[in-house]
C-alpha atoms as a PDB file:
ATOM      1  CA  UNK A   1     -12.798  -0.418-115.748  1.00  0.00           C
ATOM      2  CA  UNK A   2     -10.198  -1.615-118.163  1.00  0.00           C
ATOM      3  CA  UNK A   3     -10.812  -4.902-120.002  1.00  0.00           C
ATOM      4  CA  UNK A   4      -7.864  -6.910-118.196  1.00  0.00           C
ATOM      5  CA  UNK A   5     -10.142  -5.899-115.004  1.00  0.00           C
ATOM      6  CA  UNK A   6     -12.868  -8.001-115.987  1.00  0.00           C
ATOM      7  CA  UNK A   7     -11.901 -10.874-114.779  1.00  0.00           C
ATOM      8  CA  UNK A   8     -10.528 -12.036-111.307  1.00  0.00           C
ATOM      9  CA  UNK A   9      -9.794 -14.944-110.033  1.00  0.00           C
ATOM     10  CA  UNK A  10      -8.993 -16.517-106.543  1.00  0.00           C
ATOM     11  CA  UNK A  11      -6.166 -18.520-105.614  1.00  0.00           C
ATOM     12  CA  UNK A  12      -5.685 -20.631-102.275  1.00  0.00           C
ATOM     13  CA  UNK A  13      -2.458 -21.047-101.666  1.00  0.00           C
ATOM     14  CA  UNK A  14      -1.847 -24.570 -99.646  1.00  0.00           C
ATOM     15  CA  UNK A  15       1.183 -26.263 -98.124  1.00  0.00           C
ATOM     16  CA  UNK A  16       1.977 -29.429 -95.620  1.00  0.00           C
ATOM     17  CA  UNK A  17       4.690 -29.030 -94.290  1.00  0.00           C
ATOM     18  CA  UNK A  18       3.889 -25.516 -92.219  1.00  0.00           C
ATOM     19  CA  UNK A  19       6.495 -25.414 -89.665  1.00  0.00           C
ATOM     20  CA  UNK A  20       4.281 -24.484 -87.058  1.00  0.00           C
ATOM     21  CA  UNK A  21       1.162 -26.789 -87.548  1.00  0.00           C
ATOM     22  CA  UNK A  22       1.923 -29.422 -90.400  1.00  0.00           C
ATOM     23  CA  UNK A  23      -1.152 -31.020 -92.222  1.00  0.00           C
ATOM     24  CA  UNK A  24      -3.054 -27.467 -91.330  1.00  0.00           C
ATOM     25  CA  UNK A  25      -4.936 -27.515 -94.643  1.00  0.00           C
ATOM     26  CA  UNK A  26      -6.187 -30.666 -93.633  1.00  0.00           C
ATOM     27  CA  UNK A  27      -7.148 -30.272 -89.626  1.00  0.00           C
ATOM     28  CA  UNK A  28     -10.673 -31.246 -89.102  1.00  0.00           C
ATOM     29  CA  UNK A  29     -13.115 -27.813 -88.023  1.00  0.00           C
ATOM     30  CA  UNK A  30     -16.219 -29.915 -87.443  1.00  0.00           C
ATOM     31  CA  UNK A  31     -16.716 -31.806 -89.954  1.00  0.00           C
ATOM     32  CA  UNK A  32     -15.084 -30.177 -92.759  1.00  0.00           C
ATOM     33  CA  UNK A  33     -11.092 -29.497 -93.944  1.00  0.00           C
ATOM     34  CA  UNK A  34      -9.795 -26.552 -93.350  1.00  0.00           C
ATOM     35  CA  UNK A  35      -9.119 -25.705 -96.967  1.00  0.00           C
ATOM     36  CA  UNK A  36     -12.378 -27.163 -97.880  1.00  0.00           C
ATOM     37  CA  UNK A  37     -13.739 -24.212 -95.444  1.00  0.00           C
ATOM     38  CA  UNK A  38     -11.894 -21.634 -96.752  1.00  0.00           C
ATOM     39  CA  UNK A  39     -12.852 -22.640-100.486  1.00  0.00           C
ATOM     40  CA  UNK A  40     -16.171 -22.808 -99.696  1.00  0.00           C
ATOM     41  CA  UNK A  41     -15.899 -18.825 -98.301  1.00  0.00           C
ATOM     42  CA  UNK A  42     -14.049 -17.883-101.214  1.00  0.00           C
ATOM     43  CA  UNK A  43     -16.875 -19.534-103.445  1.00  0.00           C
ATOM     44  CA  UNK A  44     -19.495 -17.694-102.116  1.00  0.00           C
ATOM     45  CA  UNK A  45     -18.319 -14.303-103.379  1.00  0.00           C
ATOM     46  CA  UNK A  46     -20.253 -12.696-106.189  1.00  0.00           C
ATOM     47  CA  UNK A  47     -16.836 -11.019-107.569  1.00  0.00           C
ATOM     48  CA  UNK A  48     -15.070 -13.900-108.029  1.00  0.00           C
ATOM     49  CA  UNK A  49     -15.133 -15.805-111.563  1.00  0.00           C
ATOM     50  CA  UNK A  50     -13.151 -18.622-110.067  1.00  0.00           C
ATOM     51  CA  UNK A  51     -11.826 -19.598-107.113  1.00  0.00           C
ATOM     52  CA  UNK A  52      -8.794 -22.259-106.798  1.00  0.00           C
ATOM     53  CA  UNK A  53      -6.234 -24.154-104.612  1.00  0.00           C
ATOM     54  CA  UNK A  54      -2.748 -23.945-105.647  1.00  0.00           C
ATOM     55  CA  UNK A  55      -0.519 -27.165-103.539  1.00  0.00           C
ATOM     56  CA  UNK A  56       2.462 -29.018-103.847  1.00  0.00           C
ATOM     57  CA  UNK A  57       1.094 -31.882-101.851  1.00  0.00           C
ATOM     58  CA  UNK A  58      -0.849 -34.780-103.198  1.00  0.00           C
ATOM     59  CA  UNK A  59      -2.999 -35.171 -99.848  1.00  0.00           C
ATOM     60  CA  UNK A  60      -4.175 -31.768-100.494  1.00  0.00           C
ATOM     61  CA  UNK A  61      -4.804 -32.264-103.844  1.00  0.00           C
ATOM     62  CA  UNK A  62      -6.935 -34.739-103.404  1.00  0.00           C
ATOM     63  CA  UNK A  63      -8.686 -33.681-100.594  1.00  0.00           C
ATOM     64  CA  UNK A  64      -9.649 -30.542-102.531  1.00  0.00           C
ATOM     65  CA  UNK A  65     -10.931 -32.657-105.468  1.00  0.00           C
ATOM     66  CA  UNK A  66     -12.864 -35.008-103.052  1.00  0.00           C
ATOM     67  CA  UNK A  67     -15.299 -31.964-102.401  1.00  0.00           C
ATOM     68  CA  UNK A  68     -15.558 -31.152-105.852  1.00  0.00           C
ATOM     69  CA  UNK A  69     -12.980 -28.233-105.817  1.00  0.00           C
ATOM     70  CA  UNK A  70     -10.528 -27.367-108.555  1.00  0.00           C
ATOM     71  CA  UNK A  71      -6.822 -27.574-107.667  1.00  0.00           C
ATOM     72  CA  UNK A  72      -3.492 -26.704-109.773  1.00  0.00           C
ATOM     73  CA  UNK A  73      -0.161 -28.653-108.172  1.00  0.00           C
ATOM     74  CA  UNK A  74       2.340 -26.574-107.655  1.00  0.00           C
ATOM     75  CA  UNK A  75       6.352 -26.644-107.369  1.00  0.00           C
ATOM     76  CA  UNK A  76       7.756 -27.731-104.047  1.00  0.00           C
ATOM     77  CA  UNK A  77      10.614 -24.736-103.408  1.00  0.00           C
ATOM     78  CA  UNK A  78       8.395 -21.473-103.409  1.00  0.00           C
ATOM     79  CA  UNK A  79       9.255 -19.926-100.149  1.00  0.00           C
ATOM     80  CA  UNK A  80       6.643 -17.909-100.283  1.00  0.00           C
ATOM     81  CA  UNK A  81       1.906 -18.118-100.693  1.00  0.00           C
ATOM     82  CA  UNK A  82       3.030 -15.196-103.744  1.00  0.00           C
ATOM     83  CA  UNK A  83       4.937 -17.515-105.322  1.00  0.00           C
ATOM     84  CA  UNK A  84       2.636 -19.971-105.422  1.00  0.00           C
ATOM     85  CA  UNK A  85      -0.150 -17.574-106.242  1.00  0.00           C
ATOM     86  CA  UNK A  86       1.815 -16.620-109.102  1.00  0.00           C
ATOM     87  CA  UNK A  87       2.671 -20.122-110.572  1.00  0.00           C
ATOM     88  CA  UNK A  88      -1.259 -21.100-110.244  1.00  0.00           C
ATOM     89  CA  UNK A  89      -2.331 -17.996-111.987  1.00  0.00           C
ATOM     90  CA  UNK A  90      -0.559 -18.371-115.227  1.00  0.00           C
ATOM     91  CA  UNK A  91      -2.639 -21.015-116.025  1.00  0.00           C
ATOM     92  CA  UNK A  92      -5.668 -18.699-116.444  1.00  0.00           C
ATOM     93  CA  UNK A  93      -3.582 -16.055-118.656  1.00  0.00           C
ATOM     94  CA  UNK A  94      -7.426 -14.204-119.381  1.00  0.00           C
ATOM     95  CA  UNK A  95      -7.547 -13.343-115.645  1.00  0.00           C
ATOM     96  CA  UNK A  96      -6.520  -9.643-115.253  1.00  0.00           C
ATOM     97  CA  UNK A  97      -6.824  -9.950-111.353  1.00  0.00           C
ATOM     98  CA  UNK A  98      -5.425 -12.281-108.766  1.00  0.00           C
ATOM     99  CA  UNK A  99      -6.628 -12.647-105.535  1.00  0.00           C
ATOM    100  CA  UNK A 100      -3.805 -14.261-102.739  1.00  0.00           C
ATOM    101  CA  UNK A 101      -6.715 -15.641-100.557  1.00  0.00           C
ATOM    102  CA  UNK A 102      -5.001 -17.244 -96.907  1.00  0.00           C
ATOM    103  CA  UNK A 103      -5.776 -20.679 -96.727  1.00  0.00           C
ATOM    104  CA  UNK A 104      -5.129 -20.700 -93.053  1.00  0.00           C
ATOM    105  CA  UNK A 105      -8.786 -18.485 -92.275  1.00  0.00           C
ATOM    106  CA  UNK A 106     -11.653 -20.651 -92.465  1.00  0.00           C
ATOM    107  CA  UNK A 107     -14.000 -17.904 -91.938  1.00  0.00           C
ATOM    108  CA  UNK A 108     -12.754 -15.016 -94.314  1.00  0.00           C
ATOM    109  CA  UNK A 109     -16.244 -13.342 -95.137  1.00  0.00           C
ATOM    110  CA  UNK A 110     -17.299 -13.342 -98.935  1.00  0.00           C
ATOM    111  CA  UNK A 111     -18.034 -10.031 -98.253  1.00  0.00           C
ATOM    112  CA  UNK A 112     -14.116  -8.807 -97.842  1.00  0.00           C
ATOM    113  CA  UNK A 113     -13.657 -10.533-100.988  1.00  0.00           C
ATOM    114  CA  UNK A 114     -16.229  -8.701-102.869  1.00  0.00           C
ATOM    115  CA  UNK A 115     -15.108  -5.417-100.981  1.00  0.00           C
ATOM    116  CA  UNK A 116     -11.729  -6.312-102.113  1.00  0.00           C
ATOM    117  CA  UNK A 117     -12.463  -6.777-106.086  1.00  0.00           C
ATOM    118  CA  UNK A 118     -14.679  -3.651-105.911  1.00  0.00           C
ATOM    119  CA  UNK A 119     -11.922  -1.324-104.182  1.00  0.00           C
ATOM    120  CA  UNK A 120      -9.254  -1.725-106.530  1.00  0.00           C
ATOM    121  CA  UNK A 121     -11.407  -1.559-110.003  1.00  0.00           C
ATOM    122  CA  UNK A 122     -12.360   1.727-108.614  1.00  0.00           C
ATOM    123  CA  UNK A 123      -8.530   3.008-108.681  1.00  0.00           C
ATOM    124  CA  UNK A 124      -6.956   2.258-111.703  1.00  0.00           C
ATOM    125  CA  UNK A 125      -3.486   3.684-110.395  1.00  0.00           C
ATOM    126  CA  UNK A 126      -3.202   1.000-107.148  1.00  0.00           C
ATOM    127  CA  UNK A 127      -1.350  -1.968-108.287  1.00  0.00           C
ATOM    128  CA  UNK A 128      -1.903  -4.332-105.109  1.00  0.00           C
ATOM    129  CA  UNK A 129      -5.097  -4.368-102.356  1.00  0.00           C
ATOM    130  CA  UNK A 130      -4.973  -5.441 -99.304  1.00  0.00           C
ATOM    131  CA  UNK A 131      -7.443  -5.424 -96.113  1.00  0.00           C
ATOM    132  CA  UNK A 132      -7.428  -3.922 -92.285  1.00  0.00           C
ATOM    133  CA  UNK A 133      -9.271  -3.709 -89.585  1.00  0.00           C
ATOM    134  CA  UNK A 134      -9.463  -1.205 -86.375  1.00  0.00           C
ATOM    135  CA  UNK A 135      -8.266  -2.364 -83.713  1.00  0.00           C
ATOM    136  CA  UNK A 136      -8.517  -0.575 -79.633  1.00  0.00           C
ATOM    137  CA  UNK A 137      -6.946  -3.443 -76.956  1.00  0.00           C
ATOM    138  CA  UNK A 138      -3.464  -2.895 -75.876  1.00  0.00           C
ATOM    139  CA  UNK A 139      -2.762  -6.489 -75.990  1.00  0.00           C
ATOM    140  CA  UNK A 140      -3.853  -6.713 -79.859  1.00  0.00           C
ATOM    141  CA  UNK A 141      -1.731  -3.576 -80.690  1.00  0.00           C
ATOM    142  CA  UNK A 142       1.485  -4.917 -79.133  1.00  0.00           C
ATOM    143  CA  UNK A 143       1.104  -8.505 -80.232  1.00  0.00           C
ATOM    144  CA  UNK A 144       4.180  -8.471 -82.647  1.00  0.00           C
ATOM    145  CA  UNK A 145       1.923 -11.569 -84.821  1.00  0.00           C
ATOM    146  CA  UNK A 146      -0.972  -8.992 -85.350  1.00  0.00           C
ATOM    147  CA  UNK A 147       0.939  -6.470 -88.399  1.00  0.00           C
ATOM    148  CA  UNK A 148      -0.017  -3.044 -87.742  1.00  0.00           C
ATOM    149  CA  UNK A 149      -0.499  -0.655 -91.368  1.00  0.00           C
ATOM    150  CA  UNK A 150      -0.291   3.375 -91.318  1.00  0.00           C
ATOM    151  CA  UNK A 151      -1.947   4.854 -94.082  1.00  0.00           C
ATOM    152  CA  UNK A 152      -1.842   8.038 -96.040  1.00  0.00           C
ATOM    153  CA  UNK A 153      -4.579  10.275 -97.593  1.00  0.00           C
ATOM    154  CA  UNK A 154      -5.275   7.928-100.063  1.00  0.00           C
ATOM    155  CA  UNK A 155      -5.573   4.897 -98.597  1.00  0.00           C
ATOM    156  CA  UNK A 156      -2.409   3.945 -99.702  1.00  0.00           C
ATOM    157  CA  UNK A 157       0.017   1.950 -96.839  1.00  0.00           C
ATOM    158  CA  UNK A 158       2.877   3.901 -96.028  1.00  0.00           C
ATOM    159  CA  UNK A 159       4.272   1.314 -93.903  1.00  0.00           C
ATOM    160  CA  UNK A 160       3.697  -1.958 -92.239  1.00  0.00           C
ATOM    161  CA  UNK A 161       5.020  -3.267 -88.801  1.00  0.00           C
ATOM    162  CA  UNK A 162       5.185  -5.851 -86.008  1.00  0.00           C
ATOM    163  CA  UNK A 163       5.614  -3.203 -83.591  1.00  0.00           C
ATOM    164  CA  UNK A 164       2.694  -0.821 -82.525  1.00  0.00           C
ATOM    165  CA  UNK A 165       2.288   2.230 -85.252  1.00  0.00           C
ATOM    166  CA  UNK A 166       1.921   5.155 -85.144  1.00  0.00           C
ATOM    167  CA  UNK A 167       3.835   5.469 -81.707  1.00  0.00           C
ATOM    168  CA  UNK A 168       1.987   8.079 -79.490  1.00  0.00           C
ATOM    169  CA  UNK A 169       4.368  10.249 -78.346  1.00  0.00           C
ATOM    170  CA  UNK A 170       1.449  12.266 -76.138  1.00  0.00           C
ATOM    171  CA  UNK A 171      -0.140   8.976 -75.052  1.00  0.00           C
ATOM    172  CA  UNK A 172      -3.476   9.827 -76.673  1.00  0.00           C
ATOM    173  CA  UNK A 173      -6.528   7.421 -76.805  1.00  0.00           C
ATOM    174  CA  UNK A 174      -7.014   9.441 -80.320  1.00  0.00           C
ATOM    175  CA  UNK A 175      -4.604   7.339 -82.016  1.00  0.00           C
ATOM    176  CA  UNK A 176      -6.348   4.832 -84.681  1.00  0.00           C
ATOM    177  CA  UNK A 177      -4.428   1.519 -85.109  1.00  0.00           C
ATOM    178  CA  UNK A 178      -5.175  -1.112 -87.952  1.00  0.00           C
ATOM    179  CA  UNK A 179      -4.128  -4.336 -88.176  1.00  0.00           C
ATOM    180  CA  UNK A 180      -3.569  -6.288 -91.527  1.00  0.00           C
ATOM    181  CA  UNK A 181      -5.457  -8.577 -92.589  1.00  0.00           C
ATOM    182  CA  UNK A 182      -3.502 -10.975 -95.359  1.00  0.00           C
ATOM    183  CA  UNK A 183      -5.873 -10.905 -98.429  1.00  0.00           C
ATOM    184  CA  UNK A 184      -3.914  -9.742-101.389  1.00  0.00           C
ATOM    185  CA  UNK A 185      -5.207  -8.608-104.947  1.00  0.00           C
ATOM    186  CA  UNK A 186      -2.566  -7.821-107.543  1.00  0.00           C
ATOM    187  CA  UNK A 187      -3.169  -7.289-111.164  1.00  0.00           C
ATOM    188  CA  UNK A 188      -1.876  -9.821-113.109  1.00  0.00           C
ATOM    189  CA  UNK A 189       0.946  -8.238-114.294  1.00  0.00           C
ATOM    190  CA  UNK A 190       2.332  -6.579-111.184  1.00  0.00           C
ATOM    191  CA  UNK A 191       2.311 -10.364-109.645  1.00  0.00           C
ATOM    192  CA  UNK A 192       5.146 -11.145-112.282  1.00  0.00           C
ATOM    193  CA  UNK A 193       6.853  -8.461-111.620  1.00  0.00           C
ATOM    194  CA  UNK A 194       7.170  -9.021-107.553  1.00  0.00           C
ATOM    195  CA  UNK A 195       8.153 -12.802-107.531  1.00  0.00           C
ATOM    196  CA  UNK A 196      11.282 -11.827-109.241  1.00  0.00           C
ATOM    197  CA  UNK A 197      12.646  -9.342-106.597  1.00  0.00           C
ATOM    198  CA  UNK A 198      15.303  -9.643-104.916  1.00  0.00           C
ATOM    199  CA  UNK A 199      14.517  -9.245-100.849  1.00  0.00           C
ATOM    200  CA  UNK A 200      14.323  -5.361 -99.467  1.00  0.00           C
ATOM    201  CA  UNK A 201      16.229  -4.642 -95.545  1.00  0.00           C
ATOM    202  CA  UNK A 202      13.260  -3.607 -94.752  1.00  0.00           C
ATOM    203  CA  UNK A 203      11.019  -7.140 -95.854  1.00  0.00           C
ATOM    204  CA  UNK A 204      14.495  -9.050 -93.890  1.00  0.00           C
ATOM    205  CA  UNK A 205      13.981  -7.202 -90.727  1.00  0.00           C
ATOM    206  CA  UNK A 206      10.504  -7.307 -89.886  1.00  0.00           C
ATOM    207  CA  UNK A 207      10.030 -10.785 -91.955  1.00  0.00           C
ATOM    208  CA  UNK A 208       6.846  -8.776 -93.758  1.00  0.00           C
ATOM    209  CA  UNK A 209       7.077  -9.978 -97.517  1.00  0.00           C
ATOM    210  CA  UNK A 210       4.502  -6.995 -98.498  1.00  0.00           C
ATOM    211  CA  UNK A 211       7.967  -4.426 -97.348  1.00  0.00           C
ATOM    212  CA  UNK A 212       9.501  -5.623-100.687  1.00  0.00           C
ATOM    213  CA  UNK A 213       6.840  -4.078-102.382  1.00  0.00           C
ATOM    214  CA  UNK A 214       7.030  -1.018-100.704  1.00  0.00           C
ATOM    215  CA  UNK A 215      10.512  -0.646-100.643  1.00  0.00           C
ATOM    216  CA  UNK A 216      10.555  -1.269-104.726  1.00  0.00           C
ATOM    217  CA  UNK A 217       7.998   1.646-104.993  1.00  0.00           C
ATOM    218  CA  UNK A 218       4.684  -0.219-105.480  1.00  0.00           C
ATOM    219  CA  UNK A 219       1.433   1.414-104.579  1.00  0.00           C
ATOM    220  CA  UNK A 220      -0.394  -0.749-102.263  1.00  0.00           C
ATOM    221  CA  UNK A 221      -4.061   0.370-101.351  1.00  0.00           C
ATOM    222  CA  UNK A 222      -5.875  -0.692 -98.264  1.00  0.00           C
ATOM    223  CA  UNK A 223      -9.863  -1.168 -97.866  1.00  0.00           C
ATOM    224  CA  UNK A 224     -11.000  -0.735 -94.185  1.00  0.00           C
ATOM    225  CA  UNK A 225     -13.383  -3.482 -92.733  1.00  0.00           C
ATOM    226  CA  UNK A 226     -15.792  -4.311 -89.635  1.00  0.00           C
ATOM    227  CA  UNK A 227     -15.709  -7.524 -89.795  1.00  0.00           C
ATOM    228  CA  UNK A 228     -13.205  -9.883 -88.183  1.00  0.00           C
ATOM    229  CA  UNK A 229     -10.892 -12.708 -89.262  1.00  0.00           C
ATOM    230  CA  UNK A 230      -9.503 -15.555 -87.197  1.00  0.00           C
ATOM    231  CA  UNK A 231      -6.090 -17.199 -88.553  1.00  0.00           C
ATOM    232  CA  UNK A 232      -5.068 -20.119 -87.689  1.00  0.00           C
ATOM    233  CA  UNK A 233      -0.906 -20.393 -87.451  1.00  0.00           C
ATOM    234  CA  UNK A 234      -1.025 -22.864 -84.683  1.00  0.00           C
ATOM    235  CA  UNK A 235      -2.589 -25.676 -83.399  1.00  0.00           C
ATOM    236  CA  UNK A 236      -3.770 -23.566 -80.245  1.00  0.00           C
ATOM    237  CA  UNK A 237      -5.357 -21.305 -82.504  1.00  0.00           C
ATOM    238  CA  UNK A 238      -8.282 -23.975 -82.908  1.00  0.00           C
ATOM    239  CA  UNK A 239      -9.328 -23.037 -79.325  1.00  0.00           C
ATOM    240  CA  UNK A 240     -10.124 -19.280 -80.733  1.00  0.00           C
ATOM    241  CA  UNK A 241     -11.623 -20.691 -83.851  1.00  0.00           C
ATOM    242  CA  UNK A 242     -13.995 -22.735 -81.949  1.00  0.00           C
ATOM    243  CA  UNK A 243     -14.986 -19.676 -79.440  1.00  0.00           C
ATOM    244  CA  UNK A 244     -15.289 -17.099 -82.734  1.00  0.00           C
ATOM    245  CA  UNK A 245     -17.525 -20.014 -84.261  1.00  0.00           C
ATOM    246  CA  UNK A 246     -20.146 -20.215 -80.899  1.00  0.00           C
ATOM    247  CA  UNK A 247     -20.294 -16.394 -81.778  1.00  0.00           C
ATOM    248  CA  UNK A 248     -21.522 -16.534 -85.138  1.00  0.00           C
END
């Protein structure tokens, strides 16, 4: 492990004005935000030497430090959670990993986290980590909101899509399909170097921001997990969340 390794941190990214649900960081999930949930995930992993919510909005801000969470503000105009990520982190300049932790899954398991940290200290050459998970139903595999990632020997991701990949050509219940899951880790320099390229075709097309990675030659390796995540991107969503909560 190199000595920039030793220390990772996690970063929540959190905005209000989502086009598709405004004020999600702040919906109500029985009793608790929905940021304060997904800190309170994050916090839980062993890996982790500090975990913390990067906004631009004061009602987050202070939500987060109502529950005893620590918050960096944020500009307004990053048009992307990397961005964000990436402002946030240089404030801890000793942290030589950066997790991008979704603020929109108020369930992500500690566990992915840890498995997360662990997988990418093993391989010195990957520059980013990311997660996915099998998936089997037809309806999951051609949802174009669920990305789907192919993978090489290495567990490296050769591509990711909206549409279903690979495509079986022989129709074969053989085929393995994974969907992403969006937990990042970069190392700390690698995150520099991404916010300040310019958008690939590829990243335009398929509105997937990890393309731009790929497409400028980045190694991005990919953990495989069991266990499931629920995102929440609208406000319908909290009728899944509530289901996937009876089941835990």
């Amino acid at each position: 492990m190199s000595k920039n390794d030793t220390q990772a941190i996690g970063i929540i990214p959190a905005r209000y004005d989502s086009t598709r649900f405004p004020g999600k960081p702040l919906v109500d999930i029985r009793g608790k935000t929905m940021i304060q949930r997904v800190f309170e995930q994050a916090s839980e992993a062993r890996e982790l030497d500090l975990v913390v919510v990067a906004t631009d909005d004061v009602r987050i801000r202070d939500a987060v430090l109502d529950f005893g969470g620590e918050v960096v503000m944020t500009r307004r105009d990053h048009t992307s959670g990397t961005d964000r990520v990436a402002e946030a982190a240089a404030n801890y300049p000793e942290a030589g990993l950066i997790m991008n932790i979704q603020g929109d899954e108020p369930f992500i398991f500690p566990e992915q986290i840890d498995q997360l940290v662990r997988f990418i200290r093993q391989r010195p050459t990957i520059e980013i980590a990311t997660l996915v998970k099998r998936i089997s139903e037809r309806s999951m595999i051609e949802n174009p909101n669920l990305v789907k990632v192919v993978l090489n020997t290495k567990s490296e991701a050769l591509y990711f899509s909206r549409s279903p990949i690979p495509y079986p050509r022989d129709l074969s219940d053989a085929t393995i399909y994974r969907k992403h899951i969006g937990l990042y880790i970069y190392r700390a320099a690698v995150l520099k170097q991404i916010t300040s390229m310019a958008p690939h075709p590829l990243e335009q097309i398929e509105k997937l921001e990890q393309l731009r990675w790929l497409g400028n030659g980045l190694k991005i390796g990919v953990a495989e997990t069991t266990l499931e995540s629920i995102a929440i991107d609208h406000p319908e969503d909290l009728i899944r969340l509530e289901n996937f909560m009876d089941s835990l």
